[in-house]
C-alpha atoms as a PDB file:
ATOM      1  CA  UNK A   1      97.827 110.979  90.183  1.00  0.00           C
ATOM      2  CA  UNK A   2      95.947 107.515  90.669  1.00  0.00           C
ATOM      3  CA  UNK A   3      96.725 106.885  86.534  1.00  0.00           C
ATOM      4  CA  UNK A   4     100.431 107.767  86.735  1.00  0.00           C
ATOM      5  CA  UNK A   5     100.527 105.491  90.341  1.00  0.00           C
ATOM      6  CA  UNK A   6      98.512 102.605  88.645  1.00  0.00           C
ATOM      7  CA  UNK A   7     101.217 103.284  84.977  1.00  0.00           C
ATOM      8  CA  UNK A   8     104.094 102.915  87.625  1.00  0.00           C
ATOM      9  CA  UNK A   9     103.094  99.708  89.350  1.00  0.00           C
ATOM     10  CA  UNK A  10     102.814  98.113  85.950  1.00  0.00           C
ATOM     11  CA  UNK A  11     106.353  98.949  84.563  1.00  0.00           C
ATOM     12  CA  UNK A  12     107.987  97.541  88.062  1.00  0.00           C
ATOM     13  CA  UNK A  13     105.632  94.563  87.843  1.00  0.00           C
ATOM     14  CA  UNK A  14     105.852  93.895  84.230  1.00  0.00           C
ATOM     15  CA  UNK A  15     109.223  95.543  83.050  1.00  0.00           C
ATOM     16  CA  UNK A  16     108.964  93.828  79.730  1.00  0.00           C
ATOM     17  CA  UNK A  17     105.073  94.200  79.135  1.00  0.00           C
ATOM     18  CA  UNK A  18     105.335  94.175  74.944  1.00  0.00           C
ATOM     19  CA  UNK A  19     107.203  90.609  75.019  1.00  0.00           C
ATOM     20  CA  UNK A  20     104.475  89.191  77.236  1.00  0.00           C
ATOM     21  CA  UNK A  21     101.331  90.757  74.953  1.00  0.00           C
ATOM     22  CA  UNK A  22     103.392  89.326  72.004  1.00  0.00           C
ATOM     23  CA  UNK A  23     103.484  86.194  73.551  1.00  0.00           C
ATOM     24  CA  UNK A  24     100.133  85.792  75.056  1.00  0.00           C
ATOM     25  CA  UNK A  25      97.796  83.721  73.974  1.00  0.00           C
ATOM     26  CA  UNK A  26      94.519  84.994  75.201  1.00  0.00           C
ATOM     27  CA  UNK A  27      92.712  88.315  75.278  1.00  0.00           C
ATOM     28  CA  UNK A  28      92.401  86.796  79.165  1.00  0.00           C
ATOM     29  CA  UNK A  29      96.157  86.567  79.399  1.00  0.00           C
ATOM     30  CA  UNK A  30      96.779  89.981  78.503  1.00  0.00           C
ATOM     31  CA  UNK A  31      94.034  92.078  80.447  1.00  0.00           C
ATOM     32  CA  UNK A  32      96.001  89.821  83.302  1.00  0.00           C
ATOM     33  CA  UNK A  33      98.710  92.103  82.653  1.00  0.00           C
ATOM     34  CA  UNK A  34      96.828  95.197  83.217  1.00  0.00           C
ATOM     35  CA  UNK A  35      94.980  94.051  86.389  1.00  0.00           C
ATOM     36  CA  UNK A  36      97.474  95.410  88.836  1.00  0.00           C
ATOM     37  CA  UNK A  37      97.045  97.528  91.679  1.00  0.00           C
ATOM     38  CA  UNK A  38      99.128 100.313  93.019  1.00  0.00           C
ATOM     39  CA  UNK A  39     100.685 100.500  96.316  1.00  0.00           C
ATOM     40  CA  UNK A  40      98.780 100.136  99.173  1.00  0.00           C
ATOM     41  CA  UNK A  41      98.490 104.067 100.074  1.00  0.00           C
ATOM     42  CA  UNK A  42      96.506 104.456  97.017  1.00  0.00           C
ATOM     43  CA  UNK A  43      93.904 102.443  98.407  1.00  0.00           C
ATOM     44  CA  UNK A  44      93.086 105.507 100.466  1.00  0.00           C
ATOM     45  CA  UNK A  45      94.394 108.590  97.873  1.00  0.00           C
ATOM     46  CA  UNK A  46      93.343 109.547  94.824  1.00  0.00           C
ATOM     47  CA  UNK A  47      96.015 111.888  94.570  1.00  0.00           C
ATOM     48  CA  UNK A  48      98.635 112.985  97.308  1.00  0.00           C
ATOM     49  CA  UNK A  49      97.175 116.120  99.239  1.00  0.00           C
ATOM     50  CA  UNK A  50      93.326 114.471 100.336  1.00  0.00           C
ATOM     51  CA  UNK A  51      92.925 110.938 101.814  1.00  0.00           C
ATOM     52  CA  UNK A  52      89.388 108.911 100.454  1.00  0.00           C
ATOM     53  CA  UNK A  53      87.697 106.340 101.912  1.00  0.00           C
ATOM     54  CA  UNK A  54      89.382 102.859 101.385  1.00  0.00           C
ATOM     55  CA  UNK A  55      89.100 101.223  97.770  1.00  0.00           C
ATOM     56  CA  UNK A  56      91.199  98.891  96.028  1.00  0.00           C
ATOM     57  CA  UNK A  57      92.298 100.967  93.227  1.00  0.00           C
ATOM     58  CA  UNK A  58      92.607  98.623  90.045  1.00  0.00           C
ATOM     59  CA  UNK A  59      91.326  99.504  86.867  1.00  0.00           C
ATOM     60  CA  UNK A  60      87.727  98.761  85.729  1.00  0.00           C
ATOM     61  CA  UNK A  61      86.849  96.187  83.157  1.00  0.00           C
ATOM     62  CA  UNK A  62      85.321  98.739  80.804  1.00  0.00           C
ATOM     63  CA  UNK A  63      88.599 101.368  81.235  1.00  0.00           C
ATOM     64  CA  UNK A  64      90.104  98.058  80.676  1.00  0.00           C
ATOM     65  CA  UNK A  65      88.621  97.380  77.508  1.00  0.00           C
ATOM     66  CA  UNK A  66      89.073 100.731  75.957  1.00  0.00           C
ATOM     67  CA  UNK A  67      92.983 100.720  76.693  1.00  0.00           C
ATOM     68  CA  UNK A  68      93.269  97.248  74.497  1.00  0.00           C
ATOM     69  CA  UNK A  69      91.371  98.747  72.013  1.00  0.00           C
ATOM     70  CA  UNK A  70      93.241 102.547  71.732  1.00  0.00           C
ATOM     71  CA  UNK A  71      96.869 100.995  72.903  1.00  0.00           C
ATOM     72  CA  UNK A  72      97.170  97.003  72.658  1.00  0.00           C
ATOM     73  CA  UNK A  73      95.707  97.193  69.559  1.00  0.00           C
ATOM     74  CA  UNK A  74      96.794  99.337  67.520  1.00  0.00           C
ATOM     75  CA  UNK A  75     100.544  98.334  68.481  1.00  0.00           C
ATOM     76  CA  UNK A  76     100.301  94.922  68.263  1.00  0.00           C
ATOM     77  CA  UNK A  77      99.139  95.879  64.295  1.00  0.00           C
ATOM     78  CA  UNK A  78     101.643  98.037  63.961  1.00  0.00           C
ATOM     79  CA  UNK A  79     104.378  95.822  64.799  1.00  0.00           C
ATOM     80  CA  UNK A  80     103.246  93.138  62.669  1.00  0.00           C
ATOM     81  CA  UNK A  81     103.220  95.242  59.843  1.00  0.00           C
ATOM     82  CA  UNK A  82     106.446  97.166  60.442  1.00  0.00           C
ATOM     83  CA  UNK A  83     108.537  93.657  61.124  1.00  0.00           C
ATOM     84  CA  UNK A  84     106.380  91.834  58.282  1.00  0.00           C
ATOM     85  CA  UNK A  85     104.669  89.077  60.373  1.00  0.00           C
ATOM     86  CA  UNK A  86     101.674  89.361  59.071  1.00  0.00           C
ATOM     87  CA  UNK A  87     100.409  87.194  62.167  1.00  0.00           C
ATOM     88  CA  UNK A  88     100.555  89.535  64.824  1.00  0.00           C
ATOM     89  CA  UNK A  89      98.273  91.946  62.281  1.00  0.00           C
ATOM     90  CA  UNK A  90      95.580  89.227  62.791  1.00  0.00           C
ATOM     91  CA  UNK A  91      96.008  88.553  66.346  1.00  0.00           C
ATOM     92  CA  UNK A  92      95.423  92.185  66.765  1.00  0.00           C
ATOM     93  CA  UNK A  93      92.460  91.930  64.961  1.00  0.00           C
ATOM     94  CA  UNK A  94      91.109  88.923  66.695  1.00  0.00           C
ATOM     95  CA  UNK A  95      92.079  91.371  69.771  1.00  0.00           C
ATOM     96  CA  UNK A  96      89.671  93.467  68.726  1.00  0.00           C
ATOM     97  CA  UNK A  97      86.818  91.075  67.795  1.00  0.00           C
ATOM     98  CA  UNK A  98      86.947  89.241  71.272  1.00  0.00           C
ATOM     99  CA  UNK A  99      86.420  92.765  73.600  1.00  0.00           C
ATOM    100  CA  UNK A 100      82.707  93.838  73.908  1.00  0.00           C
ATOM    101  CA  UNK A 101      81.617  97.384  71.379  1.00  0.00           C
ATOM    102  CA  UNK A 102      81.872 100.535  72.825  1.00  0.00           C
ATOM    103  CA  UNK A 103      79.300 102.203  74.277  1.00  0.00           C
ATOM    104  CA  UNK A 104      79.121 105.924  72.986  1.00  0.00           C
ATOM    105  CA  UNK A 105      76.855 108.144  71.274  1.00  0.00           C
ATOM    106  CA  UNK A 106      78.458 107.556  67.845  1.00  0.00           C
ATOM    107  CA  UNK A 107      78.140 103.903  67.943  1.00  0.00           C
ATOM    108  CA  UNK A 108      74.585 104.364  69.879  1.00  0.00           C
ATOM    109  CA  UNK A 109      73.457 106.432  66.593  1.00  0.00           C
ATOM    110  CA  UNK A 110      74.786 103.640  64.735  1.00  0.00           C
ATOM    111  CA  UNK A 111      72.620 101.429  66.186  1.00  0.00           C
ATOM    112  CA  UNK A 112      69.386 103.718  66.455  1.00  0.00           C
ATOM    113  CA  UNK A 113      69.530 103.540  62.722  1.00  0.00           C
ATOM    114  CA  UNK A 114      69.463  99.476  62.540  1.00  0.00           C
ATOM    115  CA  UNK A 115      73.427  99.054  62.336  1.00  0.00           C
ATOM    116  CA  UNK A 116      73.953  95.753  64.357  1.00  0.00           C
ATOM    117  CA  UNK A 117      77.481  96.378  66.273  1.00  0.00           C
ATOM    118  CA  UNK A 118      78.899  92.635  67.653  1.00  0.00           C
ATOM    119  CA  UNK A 119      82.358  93.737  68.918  1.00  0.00           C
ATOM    120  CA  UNK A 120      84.759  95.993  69.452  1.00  0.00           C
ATOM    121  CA  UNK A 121      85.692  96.104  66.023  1.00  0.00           C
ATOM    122  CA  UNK A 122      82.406  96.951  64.682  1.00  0.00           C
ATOM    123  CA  UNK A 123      82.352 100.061  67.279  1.00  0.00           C
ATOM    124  CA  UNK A 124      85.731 101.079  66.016  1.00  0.00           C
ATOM    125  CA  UNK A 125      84.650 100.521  61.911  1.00  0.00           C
ATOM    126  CA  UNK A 126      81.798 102.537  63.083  1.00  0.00           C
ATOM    127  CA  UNK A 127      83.773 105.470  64.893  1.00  0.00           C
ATOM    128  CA  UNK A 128      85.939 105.607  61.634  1.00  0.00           C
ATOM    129  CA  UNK A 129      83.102 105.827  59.290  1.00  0.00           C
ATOM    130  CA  UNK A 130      81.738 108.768  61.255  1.00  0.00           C
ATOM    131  CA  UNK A 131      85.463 110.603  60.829  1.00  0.00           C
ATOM    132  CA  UNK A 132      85.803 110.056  57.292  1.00  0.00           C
ATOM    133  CA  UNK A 133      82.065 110.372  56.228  1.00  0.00           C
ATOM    134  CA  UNK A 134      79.539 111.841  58.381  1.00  0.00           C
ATOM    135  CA  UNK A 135      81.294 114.661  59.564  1.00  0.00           C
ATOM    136  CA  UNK A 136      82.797 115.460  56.376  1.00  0.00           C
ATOM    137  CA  UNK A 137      79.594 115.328  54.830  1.00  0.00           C
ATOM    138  CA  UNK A 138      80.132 112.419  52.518  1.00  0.00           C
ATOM    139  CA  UNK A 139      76.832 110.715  52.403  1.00  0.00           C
ATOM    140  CA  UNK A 140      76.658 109.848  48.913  1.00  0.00           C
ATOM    141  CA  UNK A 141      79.781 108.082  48.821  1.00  0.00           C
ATOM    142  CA  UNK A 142      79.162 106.161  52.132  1.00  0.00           C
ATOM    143  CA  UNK A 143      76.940 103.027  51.407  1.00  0.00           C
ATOM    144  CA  UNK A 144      75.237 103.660  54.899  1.00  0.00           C
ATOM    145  CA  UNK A 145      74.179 107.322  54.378  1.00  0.00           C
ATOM    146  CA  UNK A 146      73.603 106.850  50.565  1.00  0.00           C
ATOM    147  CA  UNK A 147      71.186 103.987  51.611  1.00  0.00           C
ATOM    148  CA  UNK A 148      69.390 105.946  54.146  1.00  0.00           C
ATOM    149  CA  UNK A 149      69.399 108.944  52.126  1.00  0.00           C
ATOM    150  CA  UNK A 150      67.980 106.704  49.384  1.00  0.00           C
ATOM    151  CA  UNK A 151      65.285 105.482  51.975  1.00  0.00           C
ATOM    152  CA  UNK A 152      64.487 108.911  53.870  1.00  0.00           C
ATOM    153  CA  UNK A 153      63.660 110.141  49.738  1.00  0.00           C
ATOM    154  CA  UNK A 154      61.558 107.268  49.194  1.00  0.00           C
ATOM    155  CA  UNK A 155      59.512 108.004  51.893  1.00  0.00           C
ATOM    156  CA  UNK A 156      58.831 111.586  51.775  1.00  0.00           C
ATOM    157  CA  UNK A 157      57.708 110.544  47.656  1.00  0.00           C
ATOM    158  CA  UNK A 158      54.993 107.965  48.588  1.00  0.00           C
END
């Protein structure tokens, strides 16, 4: 109930929301948009029937992050591409270059292995590559598994 409270208090505080990401000129400016809080009886409910101890209910920098990348994103790229301004395509994709990787097990793996992730972009190349590769069982047409294929033979050679 706290998600659909938190939704509601930003459509009555920012009624046109896609205008102001379009026109923002920050990754700053926009997470501004999202920092909202809901009405003040959420700062003791998580959802209607049991009262909680008081918290100010607004949404975490991480939960933050991950709604840019899944929703802010991926809209913002998509609207450049369907209207043909190619410079909303590469705002989105500065987007996703300014917000920190994800931290998962897929992207952890990643990075067990020697894969250096930077930014949120990275994590979400990463994520893809697992999809479309790893659990399809590509390897030898993936230039990360071929190479560490290739490497795991060389050593079990020698």
């Amino acid at each position: 109930y706290l998600k659909v409270a938190q939704l509601a208090a930003l459509w009555v505080q920012h009624d046109t929301l896609f205008s102001a990401i379009l026109e923002a000129g920050s990754t700053g400016e926009i997470k501004k948009y999202f920092r909202i809080s809901p009405s003040d009886y959420w700062e003791t409910h998580y959802h209607f029937r049991y009262a909680s101890p008081r918290k100010e209910k607004t949404i975490g920098e991480n939960a933050l992050n991950i709604l840019l990348i899944n929703t802010v994103v991926p809209m913002l790229f998509a609207y450049g591409l369907h209207n043909k301004q190619p410079e909303y395509c590469e705002r989105a994709t500065r987007l996703l270059e300014s917000i920190p990787p994800e931290k998962n097990t897929i992207v952890s793996t990643f990075c067990n292995a020697g894969i250096a992730v930077h930014h949120a972009g990275d994590s979400q190349a990463l994520i893809q590559l697992k999809r479309e590769y790893c659990e399809k069982k590509k390897c030898l047409y993936c230039r990360i598994g071929f190479r560490m294929l290739k490497t795991t033979i060389g050593q079990k050679t020698v």
